[in-house]
Protein backbone atom coordinates (compact mmCIF):
# COMPACT_ATOMS: atom_id res chain seq x y z
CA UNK A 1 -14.29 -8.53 16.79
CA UNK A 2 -16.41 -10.78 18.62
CA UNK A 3 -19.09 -13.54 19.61
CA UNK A 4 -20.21 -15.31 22.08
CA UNK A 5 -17.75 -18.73 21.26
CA UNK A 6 -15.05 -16.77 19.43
CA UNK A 7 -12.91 -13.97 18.86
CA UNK A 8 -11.93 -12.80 15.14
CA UNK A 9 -8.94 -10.49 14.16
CA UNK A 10 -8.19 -10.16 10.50
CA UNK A 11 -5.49 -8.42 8.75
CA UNK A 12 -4.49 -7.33 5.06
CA UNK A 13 -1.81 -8.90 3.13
CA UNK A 14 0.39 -6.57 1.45
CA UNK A 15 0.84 -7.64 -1.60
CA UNK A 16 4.62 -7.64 -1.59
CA UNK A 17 7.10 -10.14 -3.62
CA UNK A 18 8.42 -12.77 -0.98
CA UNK A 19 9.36 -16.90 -0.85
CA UNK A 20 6.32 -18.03 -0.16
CA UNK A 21 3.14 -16.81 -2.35
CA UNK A 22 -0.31 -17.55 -1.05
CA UNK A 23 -3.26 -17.74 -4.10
CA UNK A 24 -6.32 -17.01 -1.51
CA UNK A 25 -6.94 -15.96 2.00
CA UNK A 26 -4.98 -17.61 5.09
CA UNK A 27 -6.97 -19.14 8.24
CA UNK A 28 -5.32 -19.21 11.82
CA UNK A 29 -7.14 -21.08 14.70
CA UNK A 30 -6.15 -20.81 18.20
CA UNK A 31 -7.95 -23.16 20.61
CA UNK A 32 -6.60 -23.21 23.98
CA UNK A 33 -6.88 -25.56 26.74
CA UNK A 34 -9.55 -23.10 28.36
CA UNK A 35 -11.72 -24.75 25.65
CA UNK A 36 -11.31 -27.88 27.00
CA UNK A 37 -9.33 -31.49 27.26
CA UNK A 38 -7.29 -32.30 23.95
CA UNK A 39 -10.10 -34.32 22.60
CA UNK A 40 -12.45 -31.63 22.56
CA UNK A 41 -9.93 -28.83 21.60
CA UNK A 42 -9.64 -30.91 18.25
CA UNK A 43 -13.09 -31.27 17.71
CA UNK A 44 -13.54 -27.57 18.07
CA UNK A 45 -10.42 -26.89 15.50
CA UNK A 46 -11.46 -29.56 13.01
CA UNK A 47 -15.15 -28.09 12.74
CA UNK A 48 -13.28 -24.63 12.40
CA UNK A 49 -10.78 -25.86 9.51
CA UNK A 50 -14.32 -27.21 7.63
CA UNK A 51 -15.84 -24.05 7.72
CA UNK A 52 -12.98 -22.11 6.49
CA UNK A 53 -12.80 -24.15 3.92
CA UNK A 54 -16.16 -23.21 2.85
CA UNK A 55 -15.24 -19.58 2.97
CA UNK A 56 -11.71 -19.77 0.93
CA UNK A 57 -13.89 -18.56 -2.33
CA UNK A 58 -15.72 -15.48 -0.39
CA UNK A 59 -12.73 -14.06 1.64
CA UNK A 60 -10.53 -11.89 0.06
CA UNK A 61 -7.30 -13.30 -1.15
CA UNK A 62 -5.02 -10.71 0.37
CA UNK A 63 -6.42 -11.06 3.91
CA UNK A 64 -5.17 -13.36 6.80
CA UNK A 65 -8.08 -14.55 9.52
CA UNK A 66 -7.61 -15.43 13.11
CA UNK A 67 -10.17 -17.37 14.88
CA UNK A 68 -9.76 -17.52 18.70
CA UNK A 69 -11.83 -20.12 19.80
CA UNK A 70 -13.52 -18.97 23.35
CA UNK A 71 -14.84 -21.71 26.03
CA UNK A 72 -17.91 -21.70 24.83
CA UNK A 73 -17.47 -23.13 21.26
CA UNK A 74 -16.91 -26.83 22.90
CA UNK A 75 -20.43 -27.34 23.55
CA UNK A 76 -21.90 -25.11 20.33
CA UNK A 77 -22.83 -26.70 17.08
CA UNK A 78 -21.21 -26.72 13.96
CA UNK A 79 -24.05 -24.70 12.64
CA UNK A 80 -24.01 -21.80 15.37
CA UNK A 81 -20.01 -21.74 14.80
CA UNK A 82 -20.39 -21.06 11.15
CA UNK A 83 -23.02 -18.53 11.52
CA UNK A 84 -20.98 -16.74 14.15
CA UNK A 85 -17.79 -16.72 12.08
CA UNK A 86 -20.24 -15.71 8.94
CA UNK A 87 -21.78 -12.64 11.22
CA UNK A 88 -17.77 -11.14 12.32
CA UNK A 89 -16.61 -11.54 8.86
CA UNK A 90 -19.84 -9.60 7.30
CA UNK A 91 -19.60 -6.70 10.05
CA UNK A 92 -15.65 -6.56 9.08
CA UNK A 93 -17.12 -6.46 5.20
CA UNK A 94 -15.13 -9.42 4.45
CA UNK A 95 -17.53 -11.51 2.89
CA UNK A 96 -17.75 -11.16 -0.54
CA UNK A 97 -19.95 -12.25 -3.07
CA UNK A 98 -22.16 -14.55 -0.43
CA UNK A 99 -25.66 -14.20 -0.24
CA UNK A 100 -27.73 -15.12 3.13
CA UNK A 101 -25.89 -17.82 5.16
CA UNK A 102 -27.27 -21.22 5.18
């Protein structure tokens, strides 16, 4: 699904034994250089790692995210970034537990 600076596909975890175990949900980012010079496609992946931090506790734990960050999300703000992200993952009904977003 969707927005106007990124693209979110998420997936369920089965919940099978393996090597690795994972106690909450996994974030992927992808930030190509269509977003922009290196210095700007880390910006753009370090203000997407700080929100997903803030959304380890809401996000199911079985469920890996993938945020494909589109040209646009070099010039938004932090704030519009978050509330984008916020808006996919309530549409997919992955947001539980959170009230209105800031």
């Amino acid at each position: 699904m969707g927005r106007r600076d990124l693209v979110v596909h998420a997936f369920g975890r089965e919940t099978r034994e393996s090597l690795v175990s994972v106690d909450g949900p996994r974030f992927g980012l992808v930030v190509s250089k269509a977003v922009g010079p290196a210095v700007i496609r880390h910006r753009v992946a370090r203000r997407f790692r700080h929100i997903c931090a803030g959304l380890v506790d809401v996000v199911p734990a079985d469920t890996d995210v993938v945020i494909r960050a589109l040209p646009g999300a070099a010039a938004a703000s932090s704030r519009e970034l978050d509330k984008q992200l916020r808006s996919v993952l309530r549409k997919l009904d992955l947001l539980a537990g959170e009230g209105d977003p800031v």
